[in-house]
Protein backbone atom coordinates (compact mmCIF):
# COMPACT_ATOMS: atom_id res chain seq x y z
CA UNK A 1 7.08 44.97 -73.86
CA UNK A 2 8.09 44.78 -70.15
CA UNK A 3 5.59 44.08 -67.61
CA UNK A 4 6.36 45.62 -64.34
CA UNK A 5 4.39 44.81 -60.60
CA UNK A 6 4.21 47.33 -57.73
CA UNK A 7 2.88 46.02 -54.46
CA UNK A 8 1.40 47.64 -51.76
CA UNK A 9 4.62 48.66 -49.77
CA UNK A 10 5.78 50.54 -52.85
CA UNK A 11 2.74 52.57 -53.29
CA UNK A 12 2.25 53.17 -49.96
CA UNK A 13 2.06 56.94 -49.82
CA UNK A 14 3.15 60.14 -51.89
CA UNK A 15 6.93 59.40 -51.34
CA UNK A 16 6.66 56.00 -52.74
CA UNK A 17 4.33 57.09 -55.60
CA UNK A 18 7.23 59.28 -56.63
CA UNK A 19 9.65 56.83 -56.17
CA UNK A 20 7.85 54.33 -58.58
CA UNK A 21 7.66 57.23 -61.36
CA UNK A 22 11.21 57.84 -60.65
CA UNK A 23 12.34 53.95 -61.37
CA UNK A 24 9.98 54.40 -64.60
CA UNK A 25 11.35 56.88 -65.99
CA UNK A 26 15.02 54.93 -66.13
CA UNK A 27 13.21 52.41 -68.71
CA UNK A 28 12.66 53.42 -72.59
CA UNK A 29 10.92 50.27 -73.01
CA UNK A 30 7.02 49.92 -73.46
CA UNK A 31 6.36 49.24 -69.99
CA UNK A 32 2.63 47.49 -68.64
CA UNK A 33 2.62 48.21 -64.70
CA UNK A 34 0.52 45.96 -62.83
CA UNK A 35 -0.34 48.07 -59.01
CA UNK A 36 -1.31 46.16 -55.78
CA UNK A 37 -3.61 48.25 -53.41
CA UNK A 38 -2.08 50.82 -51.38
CA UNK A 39 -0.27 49.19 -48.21
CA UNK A 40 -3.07 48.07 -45.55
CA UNK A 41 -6.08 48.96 -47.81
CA UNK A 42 -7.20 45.36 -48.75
CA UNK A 43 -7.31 44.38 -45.30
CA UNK A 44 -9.28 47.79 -44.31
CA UNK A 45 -11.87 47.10 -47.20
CA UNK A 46 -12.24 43.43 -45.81
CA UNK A 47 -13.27 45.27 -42.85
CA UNK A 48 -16.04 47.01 -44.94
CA UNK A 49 -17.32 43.93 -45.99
CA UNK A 50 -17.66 42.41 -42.61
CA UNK A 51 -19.44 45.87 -41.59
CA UNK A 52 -21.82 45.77 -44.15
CA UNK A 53 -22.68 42.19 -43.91
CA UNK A 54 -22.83 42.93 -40.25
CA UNK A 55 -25.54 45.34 -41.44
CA UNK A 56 -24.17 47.85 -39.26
CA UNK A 57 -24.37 51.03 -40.59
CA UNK A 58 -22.29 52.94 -38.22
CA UNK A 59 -19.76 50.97 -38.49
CA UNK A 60 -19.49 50.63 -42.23
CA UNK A 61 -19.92 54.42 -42.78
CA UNK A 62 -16.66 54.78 -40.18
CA UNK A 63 -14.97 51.52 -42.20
CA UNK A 64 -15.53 53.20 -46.04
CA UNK A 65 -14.61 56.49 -44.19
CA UNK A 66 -11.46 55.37 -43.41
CA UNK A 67 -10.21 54.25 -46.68
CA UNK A 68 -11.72 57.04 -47.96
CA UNK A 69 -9.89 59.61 -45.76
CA UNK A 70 -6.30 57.84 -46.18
CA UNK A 71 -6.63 57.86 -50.18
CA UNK A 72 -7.49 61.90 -50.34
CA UNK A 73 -4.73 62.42 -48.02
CA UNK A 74 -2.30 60.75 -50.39
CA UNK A 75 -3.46 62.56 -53.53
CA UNK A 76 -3.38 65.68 -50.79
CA UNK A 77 0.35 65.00 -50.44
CA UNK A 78 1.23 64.58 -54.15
CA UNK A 79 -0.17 68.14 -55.00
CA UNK A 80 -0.80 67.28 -58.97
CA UNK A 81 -2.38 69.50 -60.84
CA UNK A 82 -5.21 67.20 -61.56
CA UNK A 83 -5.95 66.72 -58.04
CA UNK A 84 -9.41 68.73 -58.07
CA UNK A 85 -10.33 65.98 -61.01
CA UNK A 86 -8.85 63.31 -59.34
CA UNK A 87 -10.28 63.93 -56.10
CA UNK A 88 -13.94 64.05 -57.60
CA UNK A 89 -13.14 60.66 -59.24
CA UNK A 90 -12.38 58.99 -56.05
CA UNK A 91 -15.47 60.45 -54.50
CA UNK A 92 -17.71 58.77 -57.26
CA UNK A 93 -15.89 55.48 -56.60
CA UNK A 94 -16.74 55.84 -52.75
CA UNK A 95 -20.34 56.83 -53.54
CA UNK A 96 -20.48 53.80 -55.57
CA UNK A 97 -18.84 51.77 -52.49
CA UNK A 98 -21.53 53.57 -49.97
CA UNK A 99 -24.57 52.77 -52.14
CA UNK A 100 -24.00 49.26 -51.85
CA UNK A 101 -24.92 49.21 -48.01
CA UNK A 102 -28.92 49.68 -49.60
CA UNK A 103 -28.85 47.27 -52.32
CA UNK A 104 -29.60 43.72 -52.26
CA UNK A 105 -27.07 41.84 -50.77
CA UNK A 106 -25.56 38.45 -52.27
CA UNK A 107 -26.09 35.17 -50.11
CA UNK A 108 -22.56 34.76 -51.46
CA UNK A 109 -19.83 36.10 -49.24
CA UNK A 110 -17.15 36.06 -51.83
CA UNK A 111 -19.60 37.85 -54.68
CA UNK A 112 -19.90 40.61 -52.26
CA UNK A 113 -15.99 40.17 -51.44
CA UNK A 114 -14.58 40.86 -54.49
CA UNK A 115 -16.81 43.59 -55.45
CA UNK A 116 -15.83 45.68 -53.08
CA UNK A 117 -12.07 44.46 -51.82
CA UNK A 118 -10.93 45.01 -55.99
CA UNK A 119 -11.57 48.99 -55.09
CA UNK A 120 -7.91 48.87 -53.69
CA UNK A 121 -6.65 48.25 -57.16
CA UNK A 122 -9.01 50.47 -58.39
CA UNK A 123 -7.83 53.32 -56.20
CA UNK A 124 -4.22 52.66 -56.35
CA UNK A 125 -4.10 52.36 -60.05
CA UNK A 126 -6.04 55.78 -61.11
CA UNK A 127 -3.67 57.76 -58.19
CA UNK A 128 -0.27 56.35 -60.33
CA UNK A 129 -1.89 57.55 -63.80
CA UNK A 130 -2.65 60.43 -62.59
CA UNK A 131 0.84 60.90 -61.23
CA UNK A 132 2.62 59.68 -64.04
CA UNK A 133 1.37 62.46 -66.52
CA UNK A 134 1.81 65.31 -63.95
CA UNK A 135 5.04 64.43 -64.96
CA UNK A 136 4.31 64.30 -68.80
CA UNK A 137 4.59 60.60 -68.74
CA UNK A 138 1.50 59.73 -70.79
CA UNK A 139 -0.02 57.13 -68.91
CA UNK A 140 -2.87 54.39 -69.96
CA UNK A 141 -5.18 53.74 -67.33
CA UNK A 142 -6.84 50.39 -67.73
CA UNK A 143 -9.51 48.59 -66.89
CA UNK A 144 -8.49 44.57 -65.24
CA UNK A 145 -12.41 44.15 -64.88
CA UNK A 146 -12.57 44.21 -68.70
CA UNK A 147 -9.48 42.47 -69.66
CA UNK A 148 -8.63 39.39 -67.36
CA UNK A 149 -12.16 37.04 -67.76
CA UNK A 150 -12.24 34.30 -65.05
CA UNK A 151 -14.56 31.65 -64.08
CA UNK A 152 -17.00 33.39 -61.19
CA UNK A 153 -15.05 31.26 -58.26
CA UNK A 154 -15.16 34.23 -55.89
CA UNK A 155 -12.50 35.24 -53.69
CA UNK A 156 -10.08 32.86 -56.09
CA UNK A 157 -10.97 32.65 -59.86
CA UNK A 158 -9.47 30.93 -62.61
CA UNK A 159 -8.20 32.27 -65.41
CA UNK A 160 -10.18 32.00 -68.78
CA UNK A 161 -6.95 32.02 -71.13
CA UNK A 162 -8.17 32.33 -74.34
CA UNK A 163 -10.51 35.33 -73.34
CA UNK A 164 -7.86 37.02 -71.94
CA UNK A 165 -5.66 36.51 -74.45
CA UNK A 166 -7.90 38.22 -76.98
CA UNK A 167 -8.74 40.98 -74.75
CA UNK A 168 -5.23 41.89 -74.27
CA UNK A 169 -3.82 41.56 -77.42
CA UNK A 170 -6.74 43.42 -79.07
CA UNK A 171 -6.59 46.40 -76.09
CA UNK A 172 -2.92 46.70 -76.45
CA UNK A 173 -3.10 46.98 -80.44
CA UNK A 174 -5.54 48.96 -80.70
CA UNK A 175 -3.27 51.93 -78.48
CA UNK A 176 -0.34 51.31 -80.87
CA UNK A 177 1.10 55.09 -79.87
CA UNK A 178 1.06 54.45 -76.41
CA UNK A 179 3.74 53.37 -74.31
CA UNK A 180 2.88 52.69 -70.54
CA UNK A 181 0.01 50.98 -69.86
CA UNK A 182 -1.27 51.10 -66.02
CA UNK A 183 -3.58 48.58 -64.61
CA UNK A 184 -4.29 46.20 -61.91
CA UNK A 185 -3.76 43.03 -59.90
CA UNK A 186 -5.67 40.55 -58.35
CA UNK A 187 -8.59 41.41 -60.25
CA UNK A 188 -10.45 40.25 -63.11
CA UNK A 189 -14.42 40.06 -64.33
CA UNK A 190 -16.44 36.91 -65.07
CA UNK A 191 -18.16 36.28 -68.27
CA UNK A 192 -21.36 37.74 -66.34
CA UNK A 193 -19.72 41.30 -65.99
CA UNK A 194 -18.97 41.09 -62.40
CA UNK A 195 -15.76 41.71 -60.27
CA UNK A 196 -13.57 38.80 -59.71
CA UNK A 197 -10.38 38.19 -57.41
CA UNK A 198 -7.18 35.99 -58.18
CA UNK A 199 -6.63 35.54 -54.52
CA UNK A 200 -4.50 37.19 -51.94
CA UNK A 201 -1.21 38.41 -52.85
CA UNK A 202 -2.77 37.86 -56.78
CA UNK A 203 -1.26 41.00 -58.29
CA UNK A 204 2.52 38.72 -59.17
CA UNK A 205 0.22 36.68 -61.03
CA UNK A 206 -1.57 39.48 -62.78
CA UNK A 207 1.46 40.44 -64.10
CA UNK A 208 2.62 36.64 -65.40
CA UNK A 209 -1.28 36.45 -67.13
CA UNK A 210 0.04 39.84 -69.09
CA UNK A 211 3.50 38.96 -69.66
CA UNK A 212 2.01 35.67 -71.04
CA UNK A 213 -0.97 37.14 -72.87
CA UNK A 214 1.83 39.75 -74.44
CA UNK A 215 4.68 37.71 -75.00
CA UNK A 216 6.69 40.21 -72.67
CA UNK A 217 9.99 40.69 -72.80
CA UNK A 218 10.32 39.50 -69.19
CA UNK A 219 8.75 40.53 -65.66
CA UNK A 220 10.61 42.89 -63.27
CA UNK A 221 8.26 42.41 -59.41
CA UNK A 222 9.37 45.25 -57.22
CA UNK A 223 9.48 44.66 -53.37
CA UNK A 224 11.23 46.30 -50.39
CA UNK A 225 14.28 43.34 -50.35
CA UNK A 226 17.48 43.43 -52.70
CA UNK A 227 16.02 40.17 -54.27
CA UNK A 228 15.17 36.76 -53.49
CA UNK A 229 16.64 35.95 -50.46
CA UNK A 230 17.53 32.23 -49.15
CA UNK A 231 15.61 32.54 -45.51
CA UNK A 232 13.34 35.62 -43.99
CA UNK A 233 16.07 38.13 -42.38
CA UNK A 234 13.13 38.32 -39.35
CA UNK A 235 14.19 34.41 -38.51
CA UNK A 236 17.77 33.86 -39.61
CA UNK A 237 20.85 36.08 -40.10
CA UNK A 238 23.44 35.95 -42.26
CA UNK A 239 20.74 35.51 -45.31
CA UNK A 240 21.64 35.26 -48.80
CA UNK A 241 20.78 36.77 -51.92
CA UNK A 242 19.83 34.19 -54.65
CA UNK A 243 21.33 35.95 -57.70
CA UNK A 244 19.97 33.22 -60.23
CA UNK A 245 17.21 30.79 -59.60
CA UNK A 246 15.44 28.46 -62.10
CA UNK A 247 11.38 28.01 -62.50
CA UNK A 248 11.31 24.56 -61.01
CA UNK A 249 13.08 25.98 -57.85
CA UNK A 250 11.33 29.22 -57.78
CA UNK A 251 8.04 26.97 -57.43
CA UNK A 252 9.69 24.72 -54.86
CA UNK A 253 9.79 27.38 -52.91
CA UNK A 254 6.61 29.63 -53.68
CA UNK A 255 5.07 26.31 -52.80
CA UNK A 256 6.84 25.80 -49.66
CA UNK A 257 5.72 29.35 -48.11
CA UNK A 258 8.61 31.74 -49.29
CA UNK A 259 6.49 34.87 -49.46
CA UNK A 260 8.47 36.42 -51.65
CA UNK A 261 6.12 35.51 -54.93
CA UNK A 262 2.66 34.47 -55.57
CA UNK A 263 3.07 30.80 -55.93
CA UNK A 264 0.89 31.04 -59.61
CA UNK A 265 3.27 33.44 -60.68
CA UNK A 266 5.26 30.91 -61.99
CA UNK A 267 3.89 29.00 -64.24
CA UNK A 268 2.89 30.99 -67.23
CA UNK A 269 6.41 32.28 -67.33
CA UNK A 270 7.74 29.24 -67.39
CA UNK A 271 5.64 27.82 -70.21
CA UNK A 272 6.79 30.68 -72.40
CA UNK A 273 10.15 31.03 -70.94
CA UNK A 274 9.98 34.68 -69.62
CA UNK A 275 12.42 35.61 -67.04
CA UNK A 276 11.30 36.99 -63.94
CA UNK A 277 13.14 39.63 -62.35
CA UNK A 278 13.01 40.27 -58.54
CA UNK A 279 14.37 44.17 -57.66
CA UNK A 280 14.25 46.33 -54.95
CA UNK A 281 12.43 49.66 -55.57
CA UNK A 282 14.81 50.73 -52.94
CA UNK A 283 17.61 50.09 -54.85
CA UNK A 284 16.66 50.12 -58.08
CA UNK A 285 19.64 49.90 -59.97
CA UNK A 286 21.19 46.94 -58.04
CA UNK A 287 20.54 43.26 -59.95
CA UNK A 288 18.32 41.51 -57.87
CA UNK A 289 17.25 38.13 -58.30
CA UNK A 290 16.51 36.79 -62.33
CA UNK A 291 14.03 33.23 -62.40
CA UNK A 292 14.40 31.46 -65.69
CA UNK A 293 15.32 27.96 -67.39
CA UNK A 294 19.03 27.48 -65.91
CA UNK A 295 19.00 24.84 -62.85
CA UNK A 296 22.78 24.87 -62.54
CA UNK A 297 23.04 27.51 -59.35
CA UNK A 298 20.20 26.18 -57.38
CA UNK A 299 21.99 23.96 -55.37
CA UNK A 300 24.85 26.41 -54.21
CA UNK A 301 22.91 28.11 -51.55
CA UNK A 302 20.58 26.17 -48.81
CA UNK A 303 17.21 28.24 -48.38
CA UNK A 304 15.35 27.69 -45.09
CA UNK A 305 11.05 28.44 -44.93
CA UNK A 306 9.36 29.28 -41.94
CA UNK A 307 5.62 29.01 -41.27
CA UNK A 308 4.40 29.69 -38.16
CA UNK A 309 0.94 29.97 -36.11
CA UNK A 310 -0.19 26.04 -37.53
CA UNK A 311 -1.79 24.05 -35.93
CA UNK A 312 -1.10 19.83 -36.71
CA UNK A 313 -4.30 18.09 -37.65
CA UNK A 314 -4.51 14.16 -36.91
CA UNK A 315 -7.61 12.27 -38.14
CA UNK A 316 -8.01 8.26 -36.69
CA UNK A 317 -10.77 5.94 -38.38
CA UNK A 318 -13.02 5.19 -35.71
CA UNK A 319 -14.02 1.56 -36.85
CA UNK A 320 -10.02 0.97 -37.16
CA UNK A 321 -9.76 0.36 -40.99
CA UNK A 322 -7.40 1.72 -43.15
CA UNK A 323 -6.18 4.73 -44.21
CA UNK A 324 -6.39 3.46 -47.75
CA UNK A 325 -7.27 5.43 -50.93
CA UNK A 326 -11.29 5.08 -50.12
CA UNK A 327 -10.45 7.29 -46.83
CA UNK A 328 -7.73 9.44 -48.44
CA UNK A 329 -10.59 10.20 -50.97
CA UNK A 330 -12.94 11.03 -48.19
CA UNK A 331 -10.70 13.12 -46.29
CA UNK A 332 -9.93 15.15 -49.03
CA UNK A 333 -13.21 15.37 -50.70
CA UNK A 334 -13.49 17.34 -47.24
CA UNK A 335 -10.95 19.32 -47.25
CA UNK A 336 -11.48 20.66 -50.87
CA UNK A 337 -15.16 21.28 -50.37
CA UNK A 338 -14.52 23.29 -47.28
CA UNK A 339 -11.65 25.01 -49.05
CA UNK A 340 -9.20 24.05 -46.34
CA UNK A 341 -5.95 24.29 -47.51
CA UNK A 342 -3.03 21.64 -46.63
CA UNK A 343 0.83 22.82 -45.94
CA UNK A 344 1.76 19.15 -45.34
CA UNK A 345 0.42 15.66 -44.61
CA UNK A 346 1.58 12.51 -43.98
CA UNK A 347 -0.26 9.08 -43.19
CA UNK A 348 0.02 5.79 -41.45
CA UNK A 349 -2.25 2.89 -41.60
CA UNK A 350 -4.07 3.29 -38.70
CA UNK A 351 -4.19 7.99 -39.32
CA UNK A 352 -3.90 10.91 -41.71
CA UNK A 353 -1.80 14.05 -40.23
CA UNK A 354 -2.14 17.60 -41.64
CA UNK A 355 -0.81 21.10 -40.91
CA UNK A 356 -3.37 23.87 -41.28
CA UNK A 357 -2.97 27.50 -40.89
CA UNK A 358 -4.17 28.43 -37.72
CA UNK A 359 -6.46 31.51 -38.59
CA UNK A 360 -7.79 29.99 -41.45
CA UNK A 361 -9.81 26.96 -40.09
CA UNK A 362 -12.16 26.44 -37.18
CA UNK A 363 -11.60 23.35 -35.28
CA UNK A 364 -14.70 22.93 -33.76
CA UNK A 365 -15.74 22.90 -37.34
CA UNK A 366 -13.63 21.19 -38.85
CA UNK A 367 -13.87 18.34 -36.07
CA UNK A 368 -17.74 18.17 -37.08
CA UNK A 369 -16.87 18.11 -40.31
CA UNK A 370 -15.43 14.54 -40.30
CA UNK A 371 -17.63 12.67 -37.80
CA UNK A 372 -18.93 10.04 -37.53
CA UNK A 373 -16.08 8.38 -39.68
CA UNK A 374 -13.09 9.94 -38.20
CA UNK A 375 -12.23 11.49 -34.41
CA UNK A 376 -9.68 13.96 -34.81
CA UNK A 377 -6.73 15.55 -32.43
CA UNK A 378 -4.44 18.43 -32.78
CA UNK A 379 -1.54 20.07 -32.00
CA UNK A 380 -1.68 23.84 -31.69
CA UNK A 381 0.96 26.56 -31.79
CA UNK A 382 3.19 24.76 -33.48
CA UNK A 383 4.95 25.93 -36.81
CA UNK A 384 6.85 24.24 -39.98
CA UNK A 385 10.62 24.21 -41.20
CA UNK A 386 11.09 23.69 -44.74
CA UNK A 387 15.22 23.49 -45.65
CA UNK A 388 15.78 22.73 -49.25
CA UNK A 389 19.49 21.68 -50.09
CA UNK A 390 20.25 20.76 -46.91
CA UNK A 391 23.25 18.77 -45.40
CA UNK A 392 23.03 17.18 -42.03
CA UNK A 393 25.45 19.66 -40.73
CA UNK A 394 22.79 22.38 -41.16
CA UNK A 395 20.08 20.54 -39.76
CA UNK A 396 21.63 19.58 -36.48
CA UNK A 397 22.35 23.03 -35.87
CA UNK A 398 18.56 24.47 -37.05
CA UNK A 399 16.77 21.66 -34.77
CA UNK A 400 18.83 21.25 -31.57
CA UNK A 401 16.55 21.49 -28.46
CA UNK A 402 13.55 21.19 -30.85
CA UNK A 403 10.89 19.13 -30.40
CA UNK A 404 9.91 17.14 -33.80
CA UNK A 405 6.24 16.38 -34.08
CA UNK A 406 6.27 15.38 -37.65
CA UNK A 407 9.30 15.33 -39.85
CA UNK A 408 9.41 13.98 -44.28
CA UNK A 409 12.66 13.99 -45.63
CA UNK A 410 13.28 13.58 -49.52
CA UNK A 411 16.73 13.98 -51.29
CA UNK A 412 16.51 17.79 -51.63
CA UNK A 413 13.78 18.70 -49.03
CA UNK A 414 13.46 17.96 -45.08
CA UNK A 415 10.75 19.72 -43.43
CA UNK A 416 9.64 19.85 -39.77
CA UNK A 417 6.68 19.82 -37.68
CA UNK A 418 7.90 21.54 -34.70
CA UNK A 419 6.11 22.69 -31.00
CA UNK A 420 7.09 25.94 -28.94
């Protein structure tokens, strides 16, 4: 069994839906395809959850429409011969969607989140099936909602393993004659029944929970670059293909803020020694990247991380104590309860500094949210530079006429705090 994911890029419309059935029909193997939602769809049915929580009727009607209207003109383009059936499917999922604007609405915005954000998966998943056998490639469509069981920690669940396991393994043995399986990422179902979510950009680690639940063969994540490359070709030139990475350095990075992969994705693999194949579903025949055990190349090629649009977060005690391990406690009591997420931090004895993602905390907010211990200033519009393997050489050149806010230095990883 190979376990292949398709993000949103590559199902994007009718031309890319061919494409994918194109690259699957290269592979004999028995093949379980994990789909991402159709290009901008997740962050159109985010809109229809702010409509409809909005309670603005208008608005959601135009929102669902939308989605609605972009989906049918896909399956339009394809011209299957199932598209009267598959047409009428997508219009009960829709009425489904709509119907929700007169039920009872959750006091929980991530309940009502991932019940209706999943339908991108949903969507995407049933248009590829239904592809796939108009050109005789028979197809199982199935259901994430019944097969990955999570906790019910909306908008970011964790994984119930040994549920999932069992579902899995029972589902796939129980279709012994069939060879591709089709299903979905970032999705899952609590114990309850209900729709969960893995998290944005989950659908990587969809595919590791199956690879890991299946023993797969390995795990091949198609994107729109010719691999893993060693910096984002948007900030650098002259960027490099990583041909051969290990685990520990693929998580380095994931952590870091290479976008490449989920930064879950890894782990699973790793504990079952999987290898994880990065391609390009442009060029599908060309190598890519492969993640697995072997540390030997990852020092040969310097990778450089960019985050931008922070903003650098200093808290001060205001009765002058410490910054001991009673306030570190405190502070990030805070931070975790508020689900504030940290991309670096760094303390003296007298402060604690942070970088935050800009549109992802409120500072008015979050300033309230530490008095009367702490005050708290900031730094906006600044951004982060993460260089793993890096000589001095390189740095001198990456930082001249920078200004350094905040810099940590360890003997493979320097990262900066940097203003405009």
């Amino acid at each position: 069994m190979k376990v292949f994911k398709f993000g949103g890029a590559s199902v994007k419309n009718a031309e890319s839906l061919k494409n994918v059935v194109n690259i699957i029909q290269h592979y004999e193997d028995r093949l379980f395809i994990i789909v991402s939602a159709m290009d901008k769809t997740t962050n159109q049915l985010e809109e229809v959850v702010k409509t409809l929580l909005e309670r603005n009727e208008r608005s959601f009607e135009s929102s669902v429409r939308l989605v609605e209207e972009f989906h049918r003109g896909v399956v339009a383009d394809l011209s299957l011969p199932s598209s009267k059936e598959l047409i009428e499917e997508l219009k009960d999922l829709f009425d489904a969607l709509r119907r929700r604007y007169n039920s009872p609405i959750s006091a929980h915005f991530g309940f009502e989140y991932d019940q209706i954000v999943s339908l991108g998966e949903v969507l995407s998943s049933r248009i590829l099936a239904s592809t796939l056998k108009s050109y005789n490639i028979d197809a199982e469509w199935l259901d994430a909602r019944q097969l990955i069981r999570t906790d019910n920690h909306y908008k970011e669940a964790n994984v119930d393993w040994s549920e999932t396991i069992l579902k899995l393994q029972n589902c796939i043995q129980g279709l012994p004659n069939k060879r591709i399986f089709i299903s979905q990422g970032f999705i899952g179902h609590s114990s309850e029944g209900y729709t969960t979510t893995l998290g944005r950009e989950g659908s990587d680690y969809s595919a590791a929970i199956v690879a890991y639940a299946l023993d797969a063969d390995n795990v091949t994540i198609w994107k729109d670059v010719p691999g893993m490359l060693n910096a984002d070709p948007k900030y650098f030139a002259n960027t490099q293909l990583l041909s051969s990475i290990s685990y520990k350095e693929a998580i380095e990075l994931a952590y870091f803020g290479a976008s490449v992969i989920h930064p879950k994705t890894v782990k699973p693999l790793q504990n079952k020694n999987i290898p994880l194949l990065i391609k390009s579903f442009v060029n599908p025949l060309k190598e890519g990247t492969v993640i697995q055990q072997e540390q030997s190349a990852d020092k040969l090629v310097p990778s450089f991380i960019v985050k931008k649009h922070q903003i650098l977060v200093t808290l001060f005690a205001n009765d002058f104590s410490f910054i001991n391990e009673d306030a570190l406690a405190k502070i990030f009591e805070r931070f975790y309860s508020n689900a504030i997420k940290i991309n670096l931090m760094q303390n003296s004895a007298l402060n604690f500094s942070t970088l935050l993602d800009a549109d992802k905390v409120n500072m008015e907010a979050l300033i309230e949210l530490f008095k009367p211990e702490f005050s708290c200033r900031y730094n906006e519009n600044v951004e982060l530079l993460t260089v793993r393997h890096y000589t001095q050489e390189i740095l001198e050149e990456l930082l001249e006429g920078r200004i350094i806010l905040l810099e940590q230095r360890s003997r493979q990883t320097a990262r900066f705090v940097l203003s405009k």
